[in-house]
C-alpha atoms as a PDB file:
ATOM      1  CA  UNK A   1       0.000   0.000   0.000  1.00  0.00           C
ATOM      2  CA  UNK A   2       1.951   2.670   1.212  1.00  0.00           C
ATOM      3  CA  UNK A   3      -0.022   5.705   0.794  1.00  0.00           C
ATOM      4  CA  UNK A   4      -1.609   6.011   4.090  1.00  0.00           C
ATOM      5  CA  UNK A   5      -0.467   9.075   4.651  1.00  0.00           C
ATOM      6  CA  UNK A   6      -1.589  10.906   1.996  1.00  0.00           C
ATOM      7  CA  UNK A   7      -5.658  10.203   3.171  1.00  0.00           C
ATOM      8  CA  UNK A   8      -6.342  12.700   5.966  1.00  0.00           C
ATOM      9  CA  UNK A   9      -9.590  13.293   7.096  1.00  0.00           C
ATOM     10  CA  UNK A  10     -10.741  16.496   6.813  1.00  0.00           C
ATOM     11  CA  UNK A  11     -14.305  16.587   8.364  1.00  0.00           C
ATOM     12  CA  UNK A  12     -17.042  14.196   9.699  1.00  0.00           C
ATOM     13  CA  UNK A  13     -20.424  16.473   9.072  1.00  0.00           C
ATOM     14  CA  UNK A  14     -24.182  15.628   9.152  1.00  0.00           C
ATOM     15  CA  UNK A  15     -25.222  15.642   5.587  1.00  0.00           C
ATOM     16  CA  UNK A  16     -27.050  18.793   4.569  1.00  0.00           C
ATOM     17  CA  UNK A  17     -28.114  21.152   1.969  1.00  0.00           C
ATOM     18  CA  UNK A  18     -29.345  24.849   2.062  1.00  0.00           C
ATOM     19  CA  UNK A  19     -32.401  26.935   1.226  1.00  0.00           C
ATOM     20  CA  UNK A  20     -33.584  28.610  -1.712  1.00  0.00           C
ATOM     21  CA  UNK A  21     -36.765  29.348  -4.481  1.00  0.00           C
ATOM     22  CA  UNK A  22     -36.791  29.182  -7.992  1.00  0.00           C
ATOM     23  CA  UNK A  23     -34.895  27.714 -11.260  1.00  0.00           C
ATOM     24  CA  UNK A  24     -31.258  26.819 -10.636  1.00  0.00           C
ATOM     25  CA  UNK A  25     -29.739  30.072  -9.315  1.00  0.00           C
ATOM     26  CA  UNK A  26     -27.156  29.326  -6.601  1.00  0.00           C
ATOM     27  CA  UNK A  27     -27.465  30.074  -3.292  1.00  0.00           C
ATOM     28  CA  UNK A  28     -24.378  31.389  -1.089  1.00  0.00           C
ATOM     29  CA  UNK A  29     -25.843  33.199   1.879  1.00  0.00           C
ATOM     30  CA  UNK A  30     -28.454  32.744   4.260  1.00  0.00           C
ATOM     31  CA  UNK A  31     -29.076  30.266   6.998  1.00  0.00           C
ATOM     32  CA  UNK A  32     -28.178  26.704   6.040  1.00  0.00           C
ATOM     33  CA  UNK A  33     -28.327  24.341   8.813  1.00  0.00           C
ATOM     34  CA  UNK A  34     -26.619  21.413   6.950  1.00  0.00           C
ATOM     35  CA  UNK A  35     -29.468  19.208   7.927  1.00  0.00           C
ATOM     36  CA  UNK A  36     -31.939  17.036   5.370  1.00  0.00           C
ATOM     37  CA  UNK A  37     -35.346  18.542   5.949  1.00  0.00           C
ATOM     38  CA  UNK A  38     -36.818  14.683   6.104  1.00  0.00           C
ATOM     39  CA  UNK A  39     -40.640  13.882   7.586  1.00  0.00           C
ATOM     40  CA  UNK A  40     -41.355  12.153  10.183  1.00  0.00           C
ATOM     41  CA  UNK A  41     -40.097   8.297  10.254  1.00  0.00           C
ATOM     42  CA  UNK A  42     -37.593   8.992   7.594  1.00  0.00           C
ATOM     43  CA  UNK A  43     -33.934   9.101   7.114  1.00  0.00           C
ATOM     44  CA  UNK A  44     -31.275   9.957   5.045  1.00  0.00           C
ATOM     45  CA  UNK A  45     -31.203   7.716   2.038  1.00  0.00           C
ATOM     46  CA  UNK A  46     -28.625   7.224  -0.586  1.00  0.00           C
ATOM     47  CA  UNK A  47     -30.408   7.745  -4.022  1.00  0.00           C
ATOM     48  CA  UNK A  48     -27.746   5.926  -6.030  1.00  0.00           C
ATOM     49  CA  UNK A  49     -27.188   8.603  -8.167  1.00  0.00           C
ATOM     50  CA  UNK A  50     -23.633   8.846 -10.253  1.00  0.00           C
ATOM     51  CA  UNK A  51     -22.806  12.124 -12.401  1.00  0.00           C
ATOM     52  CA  UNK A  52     -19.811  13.959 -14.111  1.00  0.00           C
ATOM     53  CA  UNK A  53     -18.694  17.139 -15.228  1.00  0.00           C
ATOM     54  CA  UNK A  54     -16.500  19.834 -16.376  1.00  0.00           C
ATOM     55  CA  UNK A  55     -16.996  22.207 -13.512  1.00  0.00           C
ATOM     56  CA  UNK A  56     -18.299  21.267 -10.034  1.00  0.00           C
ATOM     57  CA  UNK A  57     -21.569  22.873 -10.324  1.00  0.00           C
ATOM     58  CA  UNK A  58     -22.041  21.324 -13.512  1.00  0.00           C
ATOM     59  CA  UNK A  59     -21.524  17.885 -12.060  1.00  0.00           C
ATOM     60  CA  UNK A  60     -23.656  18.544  -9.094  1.00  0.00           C
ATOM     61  CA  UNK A  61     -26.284  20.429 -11.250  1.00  0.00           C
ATOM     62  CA  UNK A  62     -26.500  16.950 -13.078  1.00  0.00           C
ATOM     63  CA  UNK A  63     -26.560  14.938 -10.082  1.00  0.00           C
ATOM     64  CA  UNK A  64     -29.882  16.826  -9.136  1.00  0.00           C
ATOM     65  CA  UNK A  65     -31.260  17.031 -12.343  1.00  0.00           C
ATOM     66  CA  UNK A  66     -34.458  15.050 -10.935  1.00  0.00           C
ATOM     67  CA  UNK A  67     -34.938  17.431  -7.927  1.00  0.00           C
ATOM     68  CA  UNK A  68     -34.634  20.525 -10.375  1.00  0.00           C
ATOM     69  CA  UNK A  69     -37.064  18.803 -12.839  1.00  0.00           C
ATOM     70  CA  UNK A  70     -39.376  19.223 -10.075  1.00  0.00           C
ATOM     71  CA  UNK A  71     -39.483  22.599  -8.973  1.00  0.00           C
ATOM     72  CA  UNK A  72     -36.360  22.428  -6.527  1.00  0.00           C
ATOM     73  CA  UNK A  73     -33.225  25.025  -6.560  1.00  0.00           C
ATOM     74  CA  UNK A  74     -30.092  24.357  -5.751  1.00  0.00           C
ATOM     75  CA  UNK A  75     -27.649  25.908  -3.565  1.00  0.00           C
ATOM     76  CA  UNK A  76     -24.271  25.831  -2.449  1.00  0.00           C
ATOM     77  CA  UNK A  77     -23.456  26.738   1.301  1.00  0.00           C
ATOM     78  CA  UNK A  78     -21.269  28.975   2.454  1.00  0.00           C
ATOM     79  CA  UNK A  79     -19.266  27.303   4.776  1.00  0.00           C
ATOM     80  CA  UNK A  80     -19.767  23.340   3.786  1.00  0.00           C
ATOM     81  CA  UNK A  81     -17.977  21.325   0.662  1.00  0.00           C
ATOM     82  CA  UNK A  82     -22.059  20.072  -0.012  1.00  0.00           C
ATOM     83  CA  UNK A  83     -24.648  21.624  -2.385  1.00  0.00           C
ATOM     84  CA  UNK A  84     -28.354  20.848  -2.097  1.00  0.00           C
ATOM     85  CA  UNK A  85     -31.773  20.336  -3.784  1.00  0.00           C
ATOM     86  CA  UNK A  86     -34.027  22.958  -1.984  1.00  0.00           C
ATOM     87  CA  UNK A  87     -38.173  22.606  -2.295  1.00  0.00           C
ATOM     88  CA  UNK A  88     -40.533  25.026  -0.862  1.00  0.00           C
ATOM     89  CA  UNK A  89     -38.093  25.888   1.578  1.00  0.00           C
ATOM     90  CA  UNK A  90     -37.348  22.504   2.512  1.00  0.00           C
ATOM     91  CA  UNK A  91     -33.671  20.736   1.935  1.00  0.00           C
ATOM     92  CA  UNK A  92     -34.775  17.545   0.203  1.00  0.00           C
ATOM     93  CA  UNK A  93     -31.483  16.801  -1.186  1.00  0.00           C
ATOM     94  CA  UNK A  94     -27.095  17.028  -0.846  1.00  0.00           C
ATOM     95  CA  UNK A  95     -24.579  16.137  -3.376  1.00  0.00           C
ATOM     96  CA  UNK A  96     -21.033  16.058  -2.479  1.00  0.00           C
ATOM     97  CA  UNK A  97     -19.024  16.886  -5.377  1.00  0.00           C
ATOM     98  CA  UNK A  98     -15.247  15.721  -5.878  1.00  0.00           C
ATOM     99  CA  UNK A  99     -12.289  16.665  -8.189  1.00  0.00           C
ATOM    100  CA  UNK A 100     -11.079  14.087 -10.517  1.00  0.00           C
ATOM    101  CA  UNK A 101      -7.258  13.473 -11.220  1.00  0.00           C
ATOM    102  CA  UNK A 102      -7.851  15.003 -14.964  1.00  0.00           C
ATOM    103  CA  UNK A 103      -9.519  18.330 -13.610  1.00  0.00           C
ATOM    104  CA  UNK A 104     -13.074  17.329 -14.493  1.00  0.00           C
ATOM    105  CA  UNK A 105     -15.892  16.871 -11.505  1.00  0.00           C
ATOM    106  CA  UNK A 106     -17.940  14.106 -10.270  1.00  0.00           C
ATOM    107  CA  UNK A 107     -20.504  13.456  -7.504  1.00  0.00           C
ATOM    108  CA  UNK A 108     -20.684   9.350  -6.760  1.00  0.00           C
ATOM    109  CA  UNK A 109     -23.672  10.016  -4.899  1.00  0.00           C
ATOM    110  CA  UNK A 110     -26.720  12.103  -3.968  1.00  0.00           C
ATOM    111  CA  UNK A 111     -28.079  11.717  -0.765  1.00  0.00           C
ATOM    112  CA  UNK A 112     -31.869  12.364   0.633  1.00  0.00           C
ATOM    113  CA  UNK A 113     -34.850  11.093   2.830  1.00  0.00           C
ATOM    114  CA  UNK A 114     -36.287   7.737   2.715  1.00  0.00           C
ATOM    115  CA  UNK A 115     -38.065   5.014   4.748  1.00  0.00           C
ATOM    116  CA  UNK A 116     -35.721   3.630   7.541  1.00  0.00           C
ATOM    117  CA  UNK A 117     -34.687  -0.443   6.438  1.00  0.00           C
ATOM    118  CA  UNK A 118     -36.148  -2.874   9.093  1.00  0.00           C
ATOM    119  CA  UNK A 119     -34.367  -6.138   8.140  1.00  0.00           C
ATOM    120  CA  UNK A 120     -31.707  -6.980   5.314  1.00  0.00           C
ATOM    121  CA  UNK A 121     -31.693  -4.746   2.436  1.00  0.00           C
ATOM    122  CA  UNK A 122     -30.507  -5.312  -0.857  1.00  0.00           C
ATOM    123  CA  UNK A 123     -26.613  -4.262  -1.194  1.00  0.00           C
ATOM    124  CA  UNK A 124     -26.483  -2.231  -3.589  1.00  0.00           C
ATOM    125  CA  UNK A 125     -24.006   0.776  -2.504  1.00  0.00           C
ATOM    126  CA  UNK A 126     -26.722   3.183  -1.001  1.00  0.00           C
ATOM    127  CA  UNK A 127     -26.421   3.075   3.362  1.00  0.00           C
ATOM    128  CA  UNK A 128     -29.070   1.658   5.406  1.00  0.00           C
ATOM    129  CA  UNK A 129     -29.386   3.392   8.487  1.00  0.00           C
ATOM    130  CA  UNK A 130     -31.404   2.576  11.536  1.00  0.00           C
ATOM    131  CA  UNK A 131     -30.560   5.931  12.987  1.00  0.00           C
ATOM    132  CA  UNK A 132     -32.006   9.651  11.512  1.00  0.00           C
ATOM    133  CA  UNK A 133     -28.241  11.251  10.836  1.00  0.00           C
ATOM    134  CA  UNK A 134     -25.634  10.337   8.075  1.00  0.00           C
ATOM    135  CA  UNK A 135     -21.957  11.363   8.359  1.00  0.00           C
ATOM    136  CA  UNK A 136     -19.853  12.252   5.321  1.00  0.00           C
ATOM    137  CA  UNK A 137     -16.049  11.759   5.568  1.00  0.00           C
ATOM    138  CA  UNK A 138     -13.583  13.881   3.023  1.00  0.00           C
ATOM    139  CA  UNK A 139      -9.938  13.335   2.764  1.00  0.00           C
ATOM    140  CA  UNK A 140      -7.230  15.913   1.702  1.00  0.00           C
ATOM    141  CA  UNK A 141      -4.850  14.247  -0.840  1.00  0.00           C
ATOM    142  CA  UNK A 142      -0.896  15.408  -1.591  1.00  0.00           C
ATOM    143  CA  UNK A 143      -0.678  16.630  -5.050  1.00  0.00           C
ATOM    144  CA  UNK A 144       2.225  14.501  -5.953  1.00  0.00           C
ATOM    145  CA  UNK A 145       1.307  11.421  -4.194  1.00  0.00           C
ATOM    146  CA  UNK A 146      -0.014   8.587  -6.355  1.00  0.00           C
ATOM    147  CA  UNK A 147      -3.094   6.661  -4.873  1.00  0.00           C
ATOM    148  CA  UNK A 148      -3.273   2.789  -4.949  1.00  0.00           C
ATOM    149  CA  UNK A 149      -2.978   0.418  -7.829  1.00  0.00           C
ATOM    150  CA  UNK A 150      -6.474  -0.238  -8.283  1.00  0.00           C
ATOM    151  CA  UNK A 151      -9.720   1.148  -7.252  1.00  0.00           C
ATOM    152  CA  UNK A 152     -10.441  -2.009  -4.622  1.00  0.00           C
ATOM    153  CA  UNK A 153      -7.112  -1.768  -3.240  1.00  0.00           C
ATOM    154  CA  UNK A 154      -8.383   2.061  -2.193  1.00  0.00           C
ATOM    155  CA  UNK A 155     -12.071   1.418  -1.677  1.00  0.00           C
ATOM    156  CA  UNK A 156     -10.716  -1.516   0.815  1.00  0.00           C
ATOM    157  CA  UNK A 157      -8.087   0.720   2.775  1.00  0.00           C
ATOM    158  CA  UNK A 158     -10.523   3.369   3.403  1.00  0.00           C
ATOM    159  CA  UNK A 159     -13.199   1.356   4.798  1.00  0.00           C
ATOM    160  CA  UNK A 160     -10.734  -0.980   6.935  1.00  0.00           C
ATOM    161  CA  UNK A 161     -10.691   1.341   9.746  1.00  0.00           C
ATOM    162  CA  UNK A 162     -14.040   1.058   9.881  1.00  0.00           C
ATOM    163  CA  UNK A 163     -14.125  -2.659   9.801  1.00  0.00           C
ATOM    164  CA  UNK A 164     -11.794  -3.317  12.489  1.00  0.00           C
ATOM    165  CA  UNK A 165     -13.979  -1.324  14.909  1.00  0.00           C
ATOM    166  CA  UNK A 166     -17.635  -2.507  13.802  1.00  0.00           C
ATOM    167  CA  UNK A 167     -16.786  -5.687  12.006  1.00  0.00           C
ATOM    168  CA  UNK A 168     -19.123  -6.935   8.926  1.00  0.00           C
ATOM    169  CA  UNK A 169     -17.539  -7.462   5.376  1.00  0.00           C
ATOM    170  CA  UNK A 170     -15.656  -5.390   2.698  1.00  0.00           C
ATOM    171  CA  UNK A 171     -17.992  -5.776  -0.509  1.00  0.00           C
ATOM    172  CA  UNK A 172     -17.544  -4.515  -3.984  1.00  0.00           C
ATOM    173  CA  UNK A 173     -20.567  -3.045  -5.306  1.00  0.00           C
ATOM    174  CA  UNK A 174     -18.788  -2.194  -9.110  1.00  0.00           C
ATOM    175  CA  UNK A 175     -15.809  -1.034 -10.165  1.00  0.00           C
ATOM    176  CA  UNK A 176     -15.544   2.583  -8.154  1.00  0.00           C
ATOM    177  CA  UNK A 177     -18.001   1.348  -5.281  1.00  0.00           C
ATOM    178  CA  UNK A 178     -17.523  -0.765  -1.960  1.00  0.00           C
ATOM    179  CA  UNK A 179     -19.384  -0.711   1.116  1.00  0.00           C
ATOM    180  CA  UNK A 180     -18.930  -1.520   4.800  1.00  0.00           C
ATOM    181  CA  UNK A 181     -21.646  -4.312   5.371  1.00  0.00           C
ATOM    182  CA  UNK A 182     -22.528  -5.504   9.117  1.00  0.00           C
ATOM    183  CA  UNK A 183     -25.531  -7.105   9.879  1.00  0.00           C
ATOM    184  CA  UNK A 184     -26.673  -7.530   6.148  1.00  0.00           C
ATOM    185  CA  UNK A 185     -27.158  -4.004   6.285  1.00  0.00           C
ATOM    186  CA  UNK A 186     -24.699  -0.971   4.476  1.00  0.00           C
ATOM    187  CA  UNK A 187     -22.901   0.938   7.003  1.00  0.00           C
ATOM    188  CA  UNK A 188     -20.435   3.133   5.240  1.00  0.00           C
ATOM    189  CA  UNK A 189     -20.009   3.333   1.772  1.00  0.00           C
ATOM    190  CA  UNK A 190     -16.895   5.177  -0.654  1.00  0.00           C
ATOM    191  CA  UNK A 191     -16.251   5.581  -3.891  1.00  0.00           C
ATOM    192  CA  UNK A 192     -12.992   5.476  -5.933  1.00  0.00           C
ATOM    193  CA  UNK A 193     -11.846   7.707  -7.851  1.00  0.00           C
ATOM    194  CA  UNK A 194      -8.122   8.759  -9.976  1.00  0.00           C
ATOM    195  CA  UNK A 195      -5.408  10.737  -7.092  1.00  0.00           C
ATOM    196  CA  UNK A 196      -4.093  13.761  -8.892  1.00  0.00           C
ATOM    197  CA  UNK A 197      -0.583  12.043  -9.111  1.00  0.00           C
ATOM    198  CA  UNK A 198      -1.988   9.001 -10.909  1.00  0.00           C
ATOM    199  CA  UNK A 199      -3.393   5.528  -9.325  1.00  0.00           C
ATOM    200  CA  UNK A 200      -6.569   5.459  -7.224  1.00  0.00           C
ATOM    201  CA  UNK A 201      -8.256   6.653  -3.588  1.00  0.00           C
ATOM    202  CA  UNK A 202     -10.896   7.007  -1.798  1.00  0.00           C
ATOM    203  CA  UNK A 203     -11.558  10.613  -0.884  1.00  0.00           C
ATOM    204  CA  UNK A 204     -15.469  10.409  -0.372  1.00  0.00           C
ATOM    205  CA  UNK A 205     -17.005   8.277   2.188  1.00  0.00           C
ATOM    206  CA  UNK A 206     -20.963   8.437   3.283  1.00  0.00           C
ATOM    207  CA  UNK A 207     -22.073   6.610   6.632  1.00  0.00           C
ATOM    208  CA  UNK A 208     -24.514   6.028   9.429  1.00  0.00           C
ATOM    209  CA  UNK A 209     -24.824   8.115  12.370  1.00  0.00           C
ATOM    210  CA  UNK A 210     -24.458   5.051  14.546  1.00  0.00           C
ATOM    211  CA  UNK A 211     -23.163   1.352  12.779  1.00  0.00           C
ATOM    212  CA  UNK A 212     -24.134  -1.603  14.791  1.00  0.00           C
ATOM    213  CA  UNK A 213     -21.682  -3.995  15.933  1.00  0.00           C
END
């Protein structure tokens, strides 16, 4: 491996998005909370949602394309690396946008409310939490260190941490996606993606509030 010191963690937040009416203008000020608006009895859901771009807000603009299709805005706080889906004033929606190796932009996933999971859910790279909170992890990489040889070998060492305190299994959802699975049920998820300096790592990881174990 070798690279461990090159993935520092930068923040552990509560998933949010911000406020705002109307078409797709951007939001920058005002009184985000960084918390999903969800009802009552749900929690925050991965929507398994994957999107590119040239820019960031072109990446996360496509990443909410649904949300915007139906009347939502979307926003970018001031003071959180999150942008957000916004619908008659409530946040229904957070994309977490990440710079590629080559420049470009991509979000690997798009986060909002759903029904809590009671029993085993399908693995399928979205988290199943119990709990009504989500954390999101993001990792400050050296320009001129390469990542790992693949995008497993970096999926794997980002989640181990993880594994040796909660236990469960390592499993590959595709290519760029692996998830922390304990109790037949998706703890933490990450995505891979290409290190500046060539090879692979795993910048981006989504989780529960509270993993079992």
């Amino acid at each position: 491996m070798g690279h461990r010191s090159s993935f520092a963690i930068l923040s552990v937040v509560a998933l949010a998005i911000v406020s705002c009416t109307g078409g797709t203008t951007v939001i920058t000020v005002g009184s985000p909370d960084g918390v999903l608006d969800c009802r009552r009895g749900e929690i925050p859901r991965g929507a398994g949602v994957f999107a590119d771009g040239d820019s960031e807000q072109q990446a996360v603009e496509a990443a909410l394309v649904n949300w915007l299709r139906d009347g939502a805005s979307f926003a970018n706080p001031t003071e959180a690396e999150v942008w957000s889906a916004v619908l008659e004033g409530n946040e229904i929606a957070i994309a977490v946008p990440e710079r590629e190796g080559d420049g470009g932009w991509v979000v690997a996933d798009v986060q909002t409310c759903g029904q809590p999971d009671t029993g085993p859910a399908e693995i399928d790279g979205s988290i199943d939490c119990a709990g009504d909170l989500v954390w999101t992890e993001q990792a400050s990489l050296d320009a001129e260190t390469p990542g790992e040889n693949t995008p497993e070998e970096a999926i794997r060492l980002g989640l181990e941490r993880h594994q040796e305190r909660y236990g469960g299994e390592i499993v590959m959802i595709d290519d760029n996606t692996g998830s922390l699975v304990v109790d037949e049920l998706e703890q933490a998820v990450t995505f891979a993606t290409e290190a500046p300096a060539g090879g692979w790592v795993a910048s981006t990881m989504i989780g529960c509030d509270e993993i079992p174990g």
